[in-house]
N, C-alpha and C. Protein backbone atom coordinates (compact mmCIF):
# COMPACT_ATOMS: atom_id res chain seq x y z
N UNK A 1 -8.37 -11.73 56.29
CA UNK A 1 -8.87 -11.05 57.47
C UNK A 1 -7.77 -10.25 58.14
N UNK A 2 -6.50 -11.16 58.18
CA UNK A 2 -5.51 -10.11 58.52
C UNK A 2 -4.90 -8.64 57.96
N UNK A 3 -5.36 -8.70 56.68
CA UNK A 3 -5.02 -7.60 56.06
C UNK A 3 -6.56 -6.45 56.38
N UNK A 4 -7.23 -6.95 56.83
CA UNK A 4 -8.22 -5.94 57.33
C UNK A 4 -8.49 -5.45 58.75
N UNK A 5 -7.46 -6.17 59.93
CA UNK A 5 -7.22 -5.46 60.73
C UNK A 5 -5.90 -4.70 60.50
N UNK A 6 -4.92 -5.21 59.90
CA UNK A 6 -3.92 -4.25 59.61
C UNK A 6 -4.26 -2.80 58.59
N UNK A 7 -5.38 -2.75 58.21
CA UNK A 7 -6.16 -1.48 57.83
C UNK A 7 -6.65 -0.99 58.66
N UNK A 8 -7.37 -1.40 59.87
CA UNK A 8 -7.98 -0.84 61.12
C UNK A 8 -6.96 0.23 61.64
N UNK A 9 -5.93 -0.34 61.74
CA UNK A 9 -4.36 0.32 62.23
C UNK A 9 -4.95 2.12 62.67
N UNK A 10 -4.99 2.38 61.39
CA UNK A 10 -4.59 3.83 60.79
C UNK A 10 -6.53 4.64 61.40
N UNK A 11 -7.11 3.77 61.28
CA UNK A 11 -8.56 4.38 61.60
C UNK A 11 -9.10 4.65 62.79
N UNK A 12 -8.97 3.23 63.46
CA UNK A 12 -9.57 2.90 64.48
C UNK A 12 -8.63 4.18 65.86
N UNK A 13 -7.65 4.83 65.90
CA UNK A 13 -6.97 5.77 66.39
C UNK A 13 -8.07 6.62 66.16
N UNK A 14 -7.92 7.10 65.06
CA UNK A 14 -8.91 8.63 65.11
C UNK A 14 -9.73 8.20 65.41
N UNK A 15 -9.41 7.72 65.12
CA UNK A 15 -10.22 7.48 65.77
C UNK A 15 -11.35 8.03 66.73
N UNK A 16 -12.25 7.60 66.72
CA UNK A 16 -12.62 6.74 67.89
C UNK A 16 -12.98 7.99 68.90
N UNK A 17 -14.13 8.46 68.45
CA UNK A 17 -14.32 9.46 69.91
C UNK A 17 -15.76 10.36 69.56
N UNK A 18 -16.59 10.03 70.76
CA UNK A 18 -18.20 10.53 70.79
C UNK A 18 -18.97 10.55 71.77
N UNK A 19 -19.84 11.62 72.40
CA UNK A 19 -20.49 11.57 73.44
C UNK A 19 -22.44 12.04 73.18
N UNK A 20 -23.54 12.17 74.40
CA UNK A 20 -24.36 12.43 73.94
C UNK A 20 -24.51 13.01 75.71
N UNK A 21 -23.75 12.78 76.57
CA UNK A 21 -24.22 14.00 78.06
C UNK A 21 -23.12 14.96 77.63
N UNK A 22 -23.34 15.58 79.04
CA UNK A 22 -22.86 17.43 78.77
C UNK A 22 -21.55 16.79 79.08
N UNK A 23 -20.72 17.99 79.15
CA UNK A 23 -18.86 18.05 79.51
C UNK A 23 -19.09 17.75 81.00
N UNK A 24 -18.27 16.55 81.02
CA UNK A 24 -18.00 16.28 82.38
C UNK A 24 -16.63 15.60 82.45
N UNK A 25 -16.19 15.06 83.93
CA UNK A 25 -15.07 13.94 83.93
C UNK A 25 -14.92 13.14 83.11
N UNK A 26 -15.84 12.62 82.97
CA UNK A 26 -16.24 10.68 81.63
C UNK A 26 -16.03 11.55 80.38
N UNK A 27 -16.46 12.77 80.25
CA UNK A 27 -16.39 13.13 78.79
C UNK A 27 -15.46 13.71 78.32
N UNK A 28 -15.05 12.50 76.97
CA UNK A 28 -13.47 12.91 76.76
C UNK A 28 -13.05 13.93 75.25
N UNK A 29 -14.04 15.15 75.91
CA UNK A 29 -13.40 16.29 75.12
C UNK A 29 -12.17 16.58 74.62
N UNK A 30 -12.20 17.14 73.43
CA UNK A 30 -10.29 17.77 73.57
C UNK A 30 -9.59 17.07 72.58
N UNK A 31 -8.25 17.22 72.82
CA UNK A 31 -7.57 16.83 71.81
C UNK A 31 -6.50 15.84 72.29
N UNK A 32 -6.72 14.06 71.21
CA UNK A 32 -6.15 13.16 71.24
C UNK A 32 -5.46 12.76 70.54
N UNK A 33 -3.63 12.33 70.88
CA UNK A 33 -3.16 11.67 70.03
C UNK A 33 -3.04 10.07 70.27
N UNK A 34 -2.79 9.46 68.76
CA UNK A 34 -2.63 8.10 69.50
C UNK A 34 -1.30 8.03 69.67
N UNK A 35 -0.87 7.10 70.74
CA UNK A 35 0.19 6.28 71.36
C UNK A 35 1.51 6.35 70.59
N UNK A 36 1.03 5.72 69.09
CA UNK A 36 2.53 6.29 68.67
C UNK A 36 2.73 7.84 67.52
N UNK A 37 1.70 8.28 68.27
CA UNK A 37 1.85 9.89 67.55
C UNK A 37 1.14 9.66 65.97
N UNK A 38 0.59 8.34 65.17
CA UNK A 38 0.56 8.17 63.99
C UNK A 38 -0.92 9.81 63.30
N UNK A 39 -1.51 9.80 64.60
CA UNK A 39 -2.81 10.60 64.38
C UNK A 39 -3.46 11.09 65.25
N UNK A 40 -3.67 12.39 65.32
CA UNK A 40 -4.25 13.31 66.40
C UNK A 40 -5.77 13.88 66.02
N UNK A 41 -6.74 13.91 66.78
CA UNK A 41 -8.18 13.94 66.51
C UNK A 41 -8.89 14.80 67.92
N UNK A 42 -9.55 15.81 67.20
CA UNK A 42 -10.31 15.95 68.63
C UNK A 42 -11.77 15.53 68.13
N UNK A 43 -11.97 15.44 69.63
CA UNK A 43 -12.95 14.47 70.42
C UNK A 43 -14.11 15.78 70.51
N UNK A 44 -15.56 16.17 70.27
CA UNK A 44 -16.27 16.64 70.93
C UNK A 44 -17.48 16.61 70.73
N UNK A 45 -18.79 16.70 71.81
CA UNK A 45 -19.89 16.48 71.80
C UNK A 45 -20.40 17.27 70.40
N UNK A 46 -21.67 16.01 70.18
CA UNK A 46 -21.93 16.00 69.12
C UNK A 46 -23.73 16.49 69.05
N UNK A 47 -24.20 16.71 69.89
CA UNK A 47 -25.46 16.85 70.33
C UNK A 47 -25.49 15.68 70.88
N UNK A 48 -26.86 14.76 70.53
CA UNK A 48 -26.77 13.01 71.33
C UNK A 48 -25.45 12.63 71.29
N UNK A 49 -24.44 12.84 70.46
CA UNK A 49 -23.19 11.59 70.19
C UNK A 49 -22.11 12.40 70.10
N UNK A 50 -21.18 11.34 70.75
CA UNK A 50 -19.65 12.31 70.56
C UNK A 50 -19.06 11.96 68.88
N UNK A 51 -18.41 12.89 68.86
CA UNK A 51 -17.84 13.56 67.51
C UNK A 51 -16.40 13.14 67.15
N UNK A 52 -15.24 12.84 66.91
CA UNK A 52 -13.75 13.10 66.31
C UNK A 52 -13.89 13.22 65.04
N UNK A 53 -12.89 14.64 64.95
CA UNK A 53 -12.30 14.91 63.52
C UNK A 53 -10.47 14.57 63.91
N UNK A 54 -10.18 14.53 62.31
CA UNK A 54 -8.42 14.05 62.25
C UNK A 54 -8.13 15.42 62.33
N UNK A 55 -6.93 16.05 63.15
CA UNK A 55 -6.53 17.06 63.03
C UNK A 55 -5.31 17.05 62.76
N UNK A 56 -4.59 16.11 63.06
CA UNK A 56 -3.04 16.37 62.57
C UNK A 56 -2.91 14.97 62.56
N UNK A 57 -1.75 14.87 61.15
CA UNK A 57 -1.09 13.37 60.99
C UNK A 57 0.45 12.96 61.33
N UNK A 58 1.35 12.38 61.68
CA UNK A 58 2.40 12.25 61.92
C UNK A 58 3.45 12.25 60.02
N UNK A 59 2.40 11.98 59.49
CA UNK A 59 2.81 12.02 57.99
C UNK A 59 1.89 12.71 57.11
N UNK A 60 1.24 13.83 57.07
CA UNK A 60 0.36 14.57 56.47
C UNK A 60 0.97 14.10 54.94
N UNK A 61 1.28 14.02 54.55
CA UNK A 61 2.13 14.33 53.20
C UNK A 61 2.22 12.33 52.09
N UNK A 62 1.14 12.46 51.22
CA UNK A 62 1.31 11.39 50.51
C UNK A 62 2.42 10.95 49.67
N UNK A 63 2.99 9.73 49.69
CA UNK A 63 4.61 9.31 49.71
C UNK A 63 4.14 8.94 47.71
N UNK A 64 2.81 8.35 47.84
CA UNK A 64 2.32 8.44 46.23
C UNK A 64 2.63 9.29 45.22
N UNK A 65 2.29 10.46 45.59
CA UNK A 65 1.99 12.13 45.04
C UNK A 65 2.60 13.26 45.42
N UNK A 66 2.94 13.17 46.78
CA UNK A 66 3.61 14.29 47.30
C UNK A 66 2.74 15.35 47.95
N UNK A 67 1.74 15.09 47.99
CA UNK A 67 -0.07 15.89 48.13
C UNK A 67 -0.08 15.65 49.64
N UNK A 68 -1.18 16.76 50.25
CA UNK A 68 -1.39 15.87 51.52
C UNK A 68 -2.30 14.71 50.93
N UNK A 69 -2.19 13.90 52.01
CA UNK A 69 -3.15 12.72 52.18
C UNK A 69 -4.64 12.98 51.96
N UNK A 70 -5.27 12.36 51.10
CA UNK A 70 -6.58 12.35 51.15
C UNK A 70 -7.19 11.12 51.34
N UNK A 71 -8.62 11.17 51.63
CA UNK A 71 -9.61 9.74 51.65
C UNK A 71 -9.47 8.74 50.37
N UNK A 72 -8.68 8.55 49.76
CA UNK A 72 -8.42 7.66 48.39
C UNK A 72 -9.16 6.36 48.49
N UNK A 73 -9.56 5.59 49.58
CA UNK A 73 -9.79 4.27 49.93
C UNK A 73 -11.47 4.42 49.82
N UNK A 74 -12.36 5.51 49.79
CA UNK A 74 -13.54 5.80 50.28
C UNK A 74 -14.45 4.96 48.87
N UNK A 75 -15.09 4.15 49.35
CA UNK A 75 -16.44 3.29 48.33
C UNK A 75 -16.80 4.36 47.36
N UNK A 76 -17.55 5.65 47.82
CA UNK A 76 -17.72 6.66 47.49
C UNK A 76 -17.09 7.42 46.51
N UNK A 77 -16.49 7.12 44.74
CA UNK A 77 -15.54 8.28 44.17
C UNK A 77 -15.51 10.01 44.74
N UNK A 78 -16.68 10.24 44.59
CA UNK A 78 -16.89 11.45 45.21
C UNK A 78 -16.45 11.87 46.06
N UNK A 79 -15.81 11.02 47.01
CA UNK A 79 -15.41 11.33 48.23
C UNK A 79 -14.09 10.94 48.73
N UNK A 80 -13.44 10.67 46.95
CA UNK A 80 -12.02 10.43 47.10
C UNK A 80 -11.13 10.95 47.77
N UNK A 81 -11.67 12.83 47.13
CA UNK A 81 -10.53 13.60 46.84
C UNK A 81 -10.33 14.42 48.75
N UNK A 82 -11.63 14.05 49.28
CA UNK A 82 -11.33 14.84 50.61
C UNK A 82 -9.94 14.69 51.21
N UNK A 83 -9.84 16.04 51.87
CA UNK A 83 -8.27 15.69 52.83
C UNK A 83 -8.84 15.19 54.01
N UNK A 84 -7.76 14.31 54.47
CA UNK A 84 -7.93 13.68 55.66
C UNK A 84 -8.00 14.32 57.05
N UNK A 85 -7.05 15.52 56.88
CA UNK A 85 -7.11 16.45 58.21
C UNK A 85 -8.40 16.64 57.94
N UNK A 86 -9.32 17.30 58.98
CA UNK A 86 -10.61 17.61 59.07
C UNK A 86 -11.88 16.58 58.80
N UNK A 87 -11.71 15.11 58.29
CA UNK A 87 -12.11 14.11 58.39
C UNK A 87 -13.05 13.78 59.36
N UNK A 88 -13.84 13.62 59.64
CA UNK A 88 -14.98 12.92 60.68
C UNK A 88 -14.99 11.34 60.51
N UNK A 89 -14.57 10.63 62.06
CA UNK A 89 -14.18 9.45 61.59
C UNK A 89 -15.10 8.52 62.82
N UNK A 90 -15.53 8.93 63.60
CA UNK A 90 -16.50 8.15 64.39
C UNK A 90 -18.10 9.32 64.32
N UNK A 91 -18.76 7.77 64.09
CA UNK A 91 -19.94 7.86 63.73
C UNK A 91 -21.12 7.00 64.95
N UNK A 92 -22.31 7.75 64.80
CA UNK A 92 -23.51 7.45 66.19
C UNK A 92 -22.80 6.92 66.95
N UNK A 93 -21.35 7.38 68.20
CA UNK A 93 -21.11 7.13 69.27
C UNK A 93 -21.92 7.72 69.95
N UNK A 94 -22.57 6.51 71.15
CA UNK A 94 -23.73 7.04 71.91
C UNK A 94 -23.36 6.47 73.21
N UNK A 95 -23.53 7.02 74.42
CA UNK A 95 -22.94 6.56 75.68
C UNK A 95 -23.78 5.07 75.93
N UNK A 96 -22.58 5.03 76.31
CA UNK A 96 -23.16 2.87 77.04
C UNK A 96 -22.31 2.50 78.62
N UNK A 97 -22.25 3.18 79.09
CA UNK A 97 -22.01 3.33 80.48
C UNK A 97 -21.19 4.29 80.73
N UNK A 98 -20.85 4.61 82.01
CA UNK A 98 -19.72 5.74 82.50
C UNK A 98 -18.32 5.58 81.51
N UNK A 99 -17.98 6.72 81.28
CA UNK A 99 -16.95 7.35 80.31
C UNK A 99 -16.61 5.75 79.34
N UNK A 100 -17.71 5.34 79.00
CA UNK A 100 -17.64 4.55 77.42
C UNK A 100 -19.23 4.67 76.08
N UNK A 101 -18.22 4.49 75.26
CA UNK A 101 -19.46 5.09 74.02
C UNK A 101 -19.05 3.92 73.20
N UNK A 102 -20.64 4.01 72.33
CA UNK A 102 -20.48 3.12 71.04
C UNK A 102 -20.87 3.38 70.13
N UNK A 103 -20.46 2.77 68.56
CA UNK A 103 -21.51 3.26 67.34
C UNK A 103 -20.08 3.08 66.55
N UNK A 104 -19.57 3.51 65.54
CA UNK A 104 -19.12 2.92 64.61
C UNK A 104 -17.49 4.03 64.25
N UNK A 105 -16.67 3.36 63.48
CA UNK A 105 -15.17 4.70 63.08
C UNK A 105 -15.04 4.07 61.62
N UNK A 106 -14.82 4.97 61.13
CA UNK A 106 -14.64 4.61 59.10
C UNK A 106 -13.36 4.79 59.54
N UNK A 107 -12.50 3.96 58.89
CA UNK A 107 -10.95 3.97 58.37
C UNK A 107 -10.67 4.32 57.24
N UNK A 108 -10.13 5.48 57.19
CA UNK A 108 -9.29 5.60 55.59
C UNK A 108 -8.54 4.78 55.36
N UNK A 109 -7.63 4.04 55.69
CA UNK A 109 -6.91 3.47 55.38
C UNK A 109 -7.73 2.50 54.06
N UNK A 110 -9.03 1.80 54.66
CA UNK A 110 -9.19 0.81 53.61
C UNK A 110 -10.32 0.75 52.91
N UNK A 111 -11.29 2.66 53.63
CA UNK A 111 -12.31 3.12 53.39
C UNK A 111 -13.36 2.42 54.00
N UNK A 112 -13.00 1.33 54.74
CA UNK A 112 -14.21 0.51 55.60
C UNK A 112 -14.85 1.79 56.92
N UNK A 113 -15.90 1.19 57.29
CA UNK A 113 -16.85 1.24 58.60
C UNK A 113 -16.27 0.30 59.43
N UNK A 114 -16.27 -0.01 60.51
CA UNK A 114 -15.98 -0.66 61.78
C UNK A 114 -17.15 -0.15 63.23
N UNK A 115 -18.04 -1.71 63.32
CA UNK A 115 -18.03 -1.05 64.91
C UNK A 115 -17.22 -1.41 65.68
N UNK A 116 -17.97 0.36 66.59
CA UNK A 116 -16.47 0.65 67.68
C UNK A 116 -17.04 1.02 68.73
N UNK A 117 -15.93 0.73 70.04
CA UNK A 117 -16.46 1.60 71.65
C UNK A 117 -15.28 2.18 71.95
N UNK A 118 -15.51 3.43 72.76
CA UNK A 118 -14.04 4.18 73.43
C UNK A 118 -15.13 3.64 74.54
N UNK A 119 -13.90 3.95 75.27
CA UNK A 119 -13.23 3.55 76.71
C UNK A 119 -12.40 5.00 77.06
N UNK A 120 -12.79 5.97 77.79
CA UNK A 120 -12.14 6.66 78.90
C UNK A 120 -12.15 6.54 79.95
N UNK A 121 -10.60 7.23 80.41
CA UNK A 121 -10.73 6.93 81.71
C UNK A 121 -9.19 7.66 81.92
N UNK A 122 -9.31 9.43 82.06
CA UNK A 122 -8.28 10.26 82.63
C UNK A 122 -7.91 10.81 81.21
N UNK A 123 -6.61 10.44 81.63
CA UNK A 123 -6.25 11.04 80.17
C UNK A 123 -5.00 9.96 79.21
N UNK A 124 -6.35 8.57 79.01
CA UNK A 124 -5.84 7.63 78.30
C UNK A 124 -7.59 7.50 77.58
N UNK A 125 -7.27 7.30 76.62
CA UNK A 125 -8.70 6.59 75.73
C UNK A 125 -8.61 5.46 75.04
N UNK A 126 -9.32 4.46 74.85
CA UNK A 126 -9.08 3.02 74.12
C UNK A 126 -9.90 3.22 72.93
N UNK A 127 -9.53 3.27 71.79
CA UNK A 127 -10.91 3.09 70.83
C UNK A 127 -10.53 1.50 70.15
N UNK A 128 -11.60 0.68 70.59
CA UNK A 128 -11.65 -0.97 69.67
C UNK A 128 -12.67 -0.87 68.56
N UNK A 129 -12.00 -1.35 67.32
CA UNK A 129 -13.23 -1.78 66.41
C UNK A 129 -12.87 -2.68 66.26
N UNK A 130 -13.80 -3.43 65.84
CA UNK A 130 -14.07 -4.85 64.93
C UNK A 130 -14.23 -4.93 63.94
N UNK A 131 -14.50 -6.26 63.32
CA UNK A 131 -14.66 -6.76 62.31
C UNK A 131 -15.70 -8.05 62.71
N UNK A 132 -17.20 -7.82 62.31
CA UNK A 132 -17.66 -9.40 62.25
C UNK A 132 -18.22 -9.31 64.01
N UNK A 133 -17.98 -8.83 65.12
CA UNK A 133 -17.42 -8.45 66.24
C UNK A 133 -17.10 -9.59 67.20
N UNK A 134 -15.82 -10.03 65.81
CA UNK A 134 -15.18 -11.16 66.65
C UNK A 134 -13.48 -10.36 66.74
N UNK A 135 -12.97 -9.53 65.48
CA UNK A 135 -11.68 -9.56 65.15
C UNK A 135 -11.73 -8.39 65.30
N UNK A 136 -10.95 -7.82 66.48
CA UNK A 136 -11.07 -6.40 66.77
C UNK A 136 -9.71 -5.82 67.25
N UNK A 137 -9.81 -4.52 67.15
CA UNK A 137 -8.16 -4.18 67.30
C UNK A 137 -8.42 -2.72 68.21
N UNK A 138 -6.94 -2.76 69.31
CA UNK A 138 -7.56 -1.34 70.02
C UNK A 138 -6.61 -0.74 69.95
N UNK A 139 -6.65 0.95 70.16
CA UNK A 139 -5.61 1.83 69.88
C UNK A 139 -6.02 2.58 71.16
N UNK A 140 -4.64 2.95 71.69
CA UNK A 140 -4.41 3.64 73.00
C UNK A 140 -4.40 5.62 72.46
N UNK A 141 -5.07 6.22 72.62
CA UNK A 141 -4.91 7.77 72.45
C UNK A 141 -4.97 8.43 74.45
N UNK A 142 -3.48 9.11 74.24
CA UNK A 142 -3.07 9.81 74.96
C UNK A 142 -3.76 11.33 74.88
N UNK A 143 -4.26 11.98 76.18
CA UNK A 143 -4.50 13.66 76.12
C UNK A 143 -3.68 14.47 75.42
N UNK A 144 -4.02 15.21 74.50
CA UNK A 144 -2.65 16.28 74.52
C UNK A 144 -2.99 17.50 74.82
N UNK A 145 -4.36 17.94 75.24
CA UNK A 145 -4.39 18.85 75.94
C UNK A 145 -5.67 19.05 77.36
């Protein structure tokens, strides 16, 4: 189990970001990095649900191959070869009270699903997923713009 939140690590960052009202305060449009810079994602309405794609990595560049990074971990062969920048990584986030959403973030890291909720509030965002939704892990994403 521990080795499957230490896969969360890398996901649950991009994380992690979806809305279904218009642009407002609570809605945390824009572009997020996490805390320790590992992964930057913007955030934006999705029609009903908010949206994040990966937009920049702190290590774009696979230490394997020398390639950028792609989805390698994905159940899916087909869906090995995608690059990770441009990635869509939270899925049916749907609002569940003032500036928080829920519904689910795939991790590349281990190609899993996780449900997940962000938490905004300024220009800090929490995205937690779980496991089971007992074993859950949260990542702090800072505004960067």
């Amino acid at each position: 189990m521990l080795n499957i939140l230490k896969g969360m690590a890398f996901s649950l960052p991009l994380l992690m970001v979806a809305a279904a009202a218009p642009a407002s305060a609570a809605n945390p449009e824009g572009i997020w990095s996490m805390s320790d810079g590992k992964v930057t994602v913007r955030v934006s309405d999705c029609g009903s649900n908010l949206c994040a794609r990966i937009v920049g990595l702190k290590e774009p560049i696979s230490k394997i191959d020398g390639k950028p990074k792609v989805d390698r971990e994905n159940p899916d062969a087909a869906k090995r070869k995608r690059p990770l920048i441009g990635l869509s990584i939270l899925i049916g986030m749907k609002p569940n009270g003032d500036g928080q959403w829920k519904g689910a973030i795939y991790n590349p890291d281990d190609g899993k699903t996780y449900s997940a909720t962000v938490v905004h509030n300024g220009k800090t965002m929490k995205v937690k997923g779980c496991v089971a939704g007992i074993f859950c892990k949260t990542n702090t994403f800072v505004k960067s713009n």
